[in-house]
Protein backbone atom coordinates (compact mmCIF):
# COMPACT_ATOMS: atom_id res chain seq x y z
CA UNK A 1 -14.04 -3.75 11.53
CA UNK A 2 -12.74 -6.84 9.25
CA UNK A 3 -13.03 -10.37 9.27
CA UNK A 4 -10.24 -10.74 6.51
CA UNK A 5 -7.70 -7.47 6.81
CA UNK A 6 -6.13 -8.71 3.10
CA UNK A 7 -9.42 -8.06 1.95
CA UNK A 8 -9.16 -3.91 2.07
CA UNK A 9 -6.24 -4.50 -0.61
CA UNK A 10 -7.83 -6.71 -3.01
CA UNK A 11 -8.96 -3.97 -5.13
CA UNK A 12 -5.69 -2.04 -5.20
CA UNK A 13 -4.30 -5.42 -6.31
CA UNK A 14 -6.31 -6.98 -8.50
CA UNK A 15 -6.73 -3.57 -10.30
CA UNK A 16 -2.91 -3.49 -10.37
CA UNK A 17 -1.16 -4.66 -13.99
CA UNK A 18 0.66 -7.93 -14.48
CA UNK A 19 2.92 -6.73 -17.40
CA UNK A 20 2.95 -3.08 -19.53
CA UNK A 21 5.48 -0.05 -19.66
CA UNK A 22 7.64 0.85 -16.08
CA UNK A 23 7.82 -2.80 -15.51
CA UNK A 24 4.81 -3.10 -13.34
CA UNK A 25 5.70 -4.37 -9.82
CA UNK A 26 3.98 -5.11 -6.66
CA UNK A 27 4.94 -6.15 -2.99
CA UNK A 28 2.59 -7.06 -0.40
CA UNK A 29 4.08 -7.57 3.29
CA UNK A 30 2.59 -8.16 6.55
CA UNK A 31 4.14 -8.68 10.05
CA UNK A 32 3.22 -8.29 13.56
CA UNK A 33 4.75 -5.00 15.75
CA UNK A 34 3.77 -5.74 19.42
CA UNK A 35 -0.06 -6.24 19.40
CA UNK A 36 -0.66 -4.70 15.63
CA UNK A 37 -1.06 -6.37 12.25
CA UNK A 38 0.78 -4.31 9.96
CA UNK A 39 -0.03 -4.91 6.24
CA UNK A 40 2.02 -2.75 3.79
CA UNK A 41 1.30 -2.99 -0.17
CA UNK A 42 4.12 -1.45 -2.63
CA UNK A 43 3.01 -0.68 -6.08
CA UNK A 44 5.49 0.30 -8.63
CA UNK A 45 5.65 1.03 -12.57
CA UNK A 46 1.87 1.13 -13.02
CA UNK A 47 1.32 3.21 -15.14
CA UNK A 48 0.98 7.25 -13.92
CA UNK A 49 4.06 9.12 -15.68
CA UNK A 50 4.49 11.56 -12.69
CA UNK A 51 4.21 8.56 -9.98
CA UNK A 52 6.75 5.79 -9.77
CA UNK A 53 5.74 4.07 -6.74
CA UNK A 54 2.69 4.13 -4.35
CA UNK A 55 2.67 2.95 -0.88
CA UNK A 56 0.02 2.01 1.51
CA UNK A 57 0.45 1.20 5.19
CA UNK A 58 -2.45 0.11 7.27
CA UNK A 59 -2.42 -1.33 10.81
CA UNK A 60 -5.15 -3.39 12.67
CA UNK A 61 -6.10 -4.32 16.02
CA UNK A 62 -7.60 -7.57 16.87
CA UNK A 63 -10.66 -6.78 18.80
CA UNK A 64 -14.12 -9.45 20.07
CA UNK A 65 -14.95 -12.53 17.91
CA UNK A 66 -11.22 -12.71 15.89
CA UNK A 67 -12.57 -9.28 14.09
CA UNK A 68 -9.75 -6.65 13.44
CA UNK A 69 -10.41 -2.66 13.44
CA UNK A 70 -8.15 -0.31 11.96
CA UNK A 71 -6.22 1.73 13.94
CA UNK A 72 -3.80 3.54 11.43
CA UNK A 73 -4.26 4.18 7.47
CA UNK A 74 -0.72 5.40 5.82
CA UNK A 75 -0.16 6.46 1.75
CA UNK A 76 3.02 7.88 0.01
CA UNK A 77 4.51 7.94 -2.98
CA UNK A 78 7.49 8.45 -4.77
CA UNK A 79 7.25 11.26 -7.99
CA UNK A 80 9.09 10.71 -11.08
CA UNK A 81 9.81 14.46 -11.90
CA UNK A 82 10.88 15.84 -8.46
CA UNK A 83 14.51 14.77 -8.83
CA UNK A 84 14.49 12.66 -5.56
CA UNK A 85 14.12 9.37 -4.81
CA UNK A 86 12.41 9.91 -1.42
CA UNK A 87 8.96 8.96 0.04
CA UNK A 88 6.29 11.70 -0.16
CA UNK A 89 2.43 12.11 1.10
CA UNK A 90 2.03 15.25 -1.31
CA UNK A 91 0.53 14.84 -5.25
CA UNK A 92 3.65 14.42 -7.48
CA UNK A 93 3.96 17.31 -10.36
């Protein structure tokens, strides 16, 4: 449970780099579906030669006294060296 569900990203993003090789870039979204917070954070160009792009998904709940509790945790990336451009959950080679 959460008072603040930004606050599970703020070390993926503050760890994240403003400016270096791969032209670092990051997107942070977040939108309701039905009765779920969804919060998705795209990280691209950081750094990793075999990763081009990470991905994390997480969805919350509102539950008692404006808390939220996670109810789904999502990660996938996209590999530099597997010759597609496609979203993947497995380690990149």
């Amino acid at each position: 449970m959460v008072d603040r569900p930004i606050s599970l990203f703020d070390d993926w993003m503050s760890g994240f780099p403003e400016s270096g090789e791969g032209a670092p870039s990051l997107d942070f979204s977040a939108s309701f579906e039905g009765d779920r917070l969804v919060m998705v954070l795209t990280l691209a160009g950081g750094g990793d030669d075999s990763v081009s792009a990470v991905q994390r998904r997480i969805e919350f709940i509102q539950v008692e006294d404006w808390r939220w509790a996670v109810m789904a945790y999502g990660f996938r990336q996209k590999c530099y060296r597997s010759g597609s451009d496609d979203w993947t959950p497995k380690p990149c080679p």
